[in-house]
Protein backbone atom coordinates (compact mmCIF):
# COMPACT_ATOMS: atom_id res chain seq x y z
CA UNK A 1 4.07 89.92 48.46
CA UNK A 2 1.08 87.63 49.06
CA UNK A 3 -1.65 88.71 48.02
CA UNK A 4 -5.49 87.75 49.57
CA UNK A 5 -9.03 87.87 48.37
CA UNK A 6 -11.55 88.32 51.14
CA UNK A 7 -15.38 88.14 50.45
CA UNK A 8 -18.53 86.69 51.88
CA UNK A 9 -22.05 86.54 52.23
CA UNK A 10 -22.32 85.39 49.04
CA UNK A 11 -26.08 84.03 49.84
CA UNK A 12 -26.14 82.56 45.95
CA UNK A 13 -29.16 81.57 44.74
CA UNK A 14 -31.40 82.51 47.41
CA UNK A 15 -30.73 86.05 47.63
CA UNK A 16 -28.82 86.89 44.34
CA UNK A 17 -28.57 84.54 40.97
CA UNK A 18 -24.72 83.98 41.01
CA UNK A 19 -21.53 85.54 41.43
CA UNK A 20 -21.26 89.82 40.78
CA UNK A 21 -19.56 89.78 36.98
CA UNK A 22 -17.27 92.76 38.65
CA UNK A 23 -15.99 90.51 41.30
CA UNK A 24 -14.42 87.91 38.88
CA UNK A 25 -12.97 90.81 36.68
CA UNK A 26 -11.13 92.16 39.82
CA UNK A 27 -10.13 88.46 40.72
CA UNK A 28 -8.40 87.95 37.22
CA UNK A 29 -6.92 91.53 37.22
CA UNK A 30 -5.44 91.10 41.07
CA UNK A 31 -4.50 87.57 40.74
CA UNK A 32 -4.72 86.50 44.25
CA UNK A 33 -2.59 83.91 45.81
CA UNK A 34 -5.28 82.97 48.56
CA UNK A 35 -8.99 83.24 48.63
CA UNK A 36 -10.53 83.89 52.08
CA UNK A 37 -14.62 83.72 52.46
CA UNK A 38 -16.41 84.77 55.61
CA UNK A 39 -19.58 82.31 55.18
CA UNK A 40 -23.00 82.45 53.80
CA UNK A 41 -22.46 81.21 50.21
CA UNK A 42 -25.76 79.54 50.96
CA UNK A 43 -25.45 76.21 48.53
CA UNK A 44 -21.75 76.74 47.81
CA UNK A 45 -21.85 77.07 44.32
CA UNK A 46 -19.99 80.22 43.72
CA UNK A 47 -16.77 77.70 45.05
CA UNK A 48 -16.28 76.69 41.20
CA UNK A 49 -14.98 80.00 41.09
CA UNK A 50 -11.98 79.81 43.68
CA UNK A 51 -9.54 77.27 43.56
CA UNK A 52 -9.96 74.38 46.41
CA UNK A 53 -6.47 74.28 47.15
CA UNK A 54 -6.19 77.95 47.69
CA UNK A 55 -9.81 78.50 49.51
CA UNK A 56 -10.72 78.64 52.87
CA UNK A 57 -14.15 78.77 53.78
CA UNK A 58 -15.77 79.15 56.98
CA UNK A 59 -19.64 78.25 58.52
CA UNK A 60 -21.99 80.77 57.73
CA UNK A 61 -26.07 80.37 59.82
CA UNK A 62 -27.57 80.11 56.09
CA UNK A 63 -25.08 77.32 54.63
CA UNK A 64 -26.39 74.39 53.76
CA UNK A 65 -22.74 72.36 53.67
CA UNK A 66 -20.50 71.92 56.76
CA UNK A 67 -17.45 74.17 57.06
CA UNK A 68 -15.17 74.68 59.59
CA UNK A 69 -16.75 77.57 62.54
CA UNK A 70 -13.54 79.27 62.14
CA UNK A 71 -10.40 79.00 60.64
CA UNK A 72 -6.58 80.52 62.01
CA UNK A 73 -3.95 81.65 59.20
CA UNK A 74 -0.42 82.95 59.20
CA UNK A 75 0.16 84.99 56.17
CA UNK A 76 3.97 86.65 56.95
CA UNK A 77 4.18 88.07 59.94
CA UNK A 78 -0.23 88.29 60.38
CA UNK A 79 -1.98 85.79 62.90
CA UNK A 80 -5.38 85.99 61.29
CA UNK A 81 -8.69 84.18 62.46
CA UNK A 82 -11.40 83.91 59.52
CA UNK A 83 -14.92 83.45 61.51
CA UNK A 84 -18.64 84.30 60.04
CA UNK A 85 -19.35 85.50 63.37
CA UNK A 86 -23.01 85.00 63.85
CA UNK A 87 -22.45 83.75 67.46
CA UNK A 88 -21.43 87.20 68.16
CA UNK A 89 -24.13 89.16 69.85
CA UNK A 90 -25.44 91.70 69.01
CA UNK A 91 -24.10 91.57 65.52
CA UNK A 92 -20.53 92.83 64.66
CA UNK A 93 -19.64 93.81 68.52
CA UNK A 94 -16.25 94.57 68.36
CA UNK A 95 -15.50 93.78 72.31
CA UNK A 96 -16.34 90.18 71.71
CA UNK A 97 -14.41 90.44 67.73
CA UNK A 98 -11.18 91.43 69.62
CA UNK A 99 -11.70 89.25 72.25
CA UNK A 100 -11.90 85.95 70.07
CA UNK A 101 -8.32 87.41 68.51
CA UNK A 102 -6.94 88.09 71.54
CA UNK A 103 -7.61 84.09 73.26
CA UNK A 104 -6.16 83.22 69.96
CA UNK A 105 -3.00 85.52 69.82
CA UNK A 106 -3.82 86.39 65.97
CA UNK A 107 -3.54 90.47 65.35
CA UNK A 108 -6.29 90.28 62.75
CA UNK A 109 -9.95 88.97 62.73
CA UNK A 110 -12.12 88.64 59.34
CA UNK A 111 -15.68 87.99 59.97
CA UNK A 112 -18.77 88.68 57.75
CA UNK A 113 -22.47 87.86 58.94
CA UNK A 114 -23.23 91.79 59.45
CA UNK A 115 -23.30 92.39 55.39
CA UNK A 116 -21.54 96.04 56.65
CA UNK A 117 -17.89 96.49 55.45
CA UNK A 118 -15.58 97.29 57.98
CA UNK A 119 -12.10 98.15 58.35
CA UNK A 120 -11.51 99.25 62.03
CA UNK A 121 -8.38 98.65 64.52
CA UNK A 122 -9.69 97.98 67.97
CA UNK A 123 -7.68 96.84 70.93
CA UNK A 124 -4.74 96.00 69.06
CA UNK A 125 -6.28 93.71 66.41
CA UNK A 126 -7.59 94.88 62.95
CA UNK A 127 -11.36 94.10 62.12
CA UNK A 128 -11.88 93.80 58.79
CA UNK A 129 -15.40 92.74 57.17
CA UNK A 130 -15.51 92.70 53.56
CA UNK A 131 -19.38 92.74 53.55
CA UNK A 132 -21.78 91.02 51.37
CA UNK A 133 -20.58 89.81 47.72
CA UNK A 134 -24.22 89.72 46.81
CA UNK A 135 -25.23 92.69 48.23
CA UNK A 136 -27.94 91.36 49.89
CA UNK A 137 -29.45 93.24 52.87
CA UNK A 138 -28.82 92.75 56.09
CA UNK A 139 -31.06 91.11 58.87
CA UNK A 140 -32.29 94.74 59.45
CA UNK A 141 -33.63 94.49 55.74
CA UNK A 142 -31.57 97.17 55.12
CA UNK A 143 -29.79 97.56 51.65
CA UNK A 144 -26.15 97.00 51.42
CA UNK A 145 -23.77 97.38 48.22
CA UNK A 146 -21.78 94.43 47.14
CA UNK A 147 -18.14 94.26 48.17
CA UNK A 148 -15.16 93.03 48.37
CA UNK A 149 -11.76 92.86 49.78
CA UNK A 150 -8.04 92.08 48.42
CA UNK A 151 -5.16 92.63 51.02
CA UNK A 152 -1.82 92.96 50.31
CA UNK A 153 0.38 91.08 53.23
CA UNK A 154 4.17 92.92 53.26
CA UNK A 155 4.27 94.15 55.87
CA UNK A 156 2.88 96.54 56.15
CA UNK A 157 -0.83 95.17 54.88
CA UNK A 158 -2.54 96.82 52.51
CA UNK A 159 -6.43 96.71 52.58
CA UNK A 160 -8.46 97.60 49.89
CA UNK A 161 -12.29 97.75 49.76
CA UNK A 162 -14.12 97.66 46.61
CA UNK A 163 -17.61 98.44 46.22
CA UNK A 164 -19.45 97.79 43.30
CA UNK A 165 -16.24 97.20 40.82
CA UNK A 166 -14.55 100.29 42.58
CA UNK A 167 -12.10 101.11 44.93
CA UNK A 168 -13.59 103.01 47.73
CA UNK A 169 -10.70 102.89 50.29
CA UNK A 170 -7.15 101.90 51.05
CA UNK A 171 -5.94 101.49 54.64
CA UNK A 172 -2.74 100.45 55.55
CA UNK A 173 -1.76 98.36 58.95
């Protein structure tokens, strides 16, 4: 089993200090084999927490370093595209999500940029957005816990969302 940690939105130091203290306890306890971030770490500190040979890291509108826009990954049998997804308009529309998997055959998208975690199957791809790591509110200045993801490729895949150090659902594709 492979095992993949899936965060984002990070938005360290301008909207929180560092890293939640409950998101590296779950990272030693799970151990993952791959780390997976949506965008938005902001200055890209928090990387000194995920090792570079094991992280991939996509463009989020508030990083200040250049990553790629998106990012395709095979884990077993999983085509997965890792975007940020703030050219999707409006925000998190899952016609345009599925569409972007579809052009590029992968059965799973992970995006962040909407800070709302999300674990939906539309059109024959899963959506999965692990929401913000910080916290941090969204652009509708609403509040938003912090949260993470770790799926479990098999198959099947087991997600699991944690908010705020706990497990608040399993779903299994």
């Amino acid at each position: 089993m492979i095992k993949l940690f899936v965060a984002g939105d990070f938005h360290v130091p301008d909207r929180a200090p560092d890293i939640k203290p409950w998101i590296l306890d779950l990272i030693k306890e799970e151990k993952p084999d791959y780390f997976l971030i949506t965008g938005d770490l902001t200055d890209g500190s928090v990387l000194k927490y995920f090792p570079k040979d094991r992280t991939y890291v996509v463009q989020g509108n508030v990083d200040q370093n250049n990553y790629p826009l998106l990012i395709e990954l095979k884990f077993g049998p999983y085509d997965m595209v890792l975007t940020h997804s703030h050219k999707v308009m409006p925000r998190g529309d899952k016609e345009q999500l599925a569409a972007i998997a579809n052009v590029l055959r992968a059965n799973v998208l992970i995006y962040g940029h909407t800070h709302k975690r999300k674990i939906e199957e539309y059109k024959g791809v899963l959506l999965l957005n692990p929401g913000t790591a910080a916290g941090a509110v969204s652009g509708a200045l609403t509040p938003n816990p912090s949260s993470v993801m770790i799926l479990e490729i098999g198959p099947p895949m087991k997600v699991k969302l944690y908010t705020e150090g706990k497990l608040e659902k399993e779903y299994i594709y």
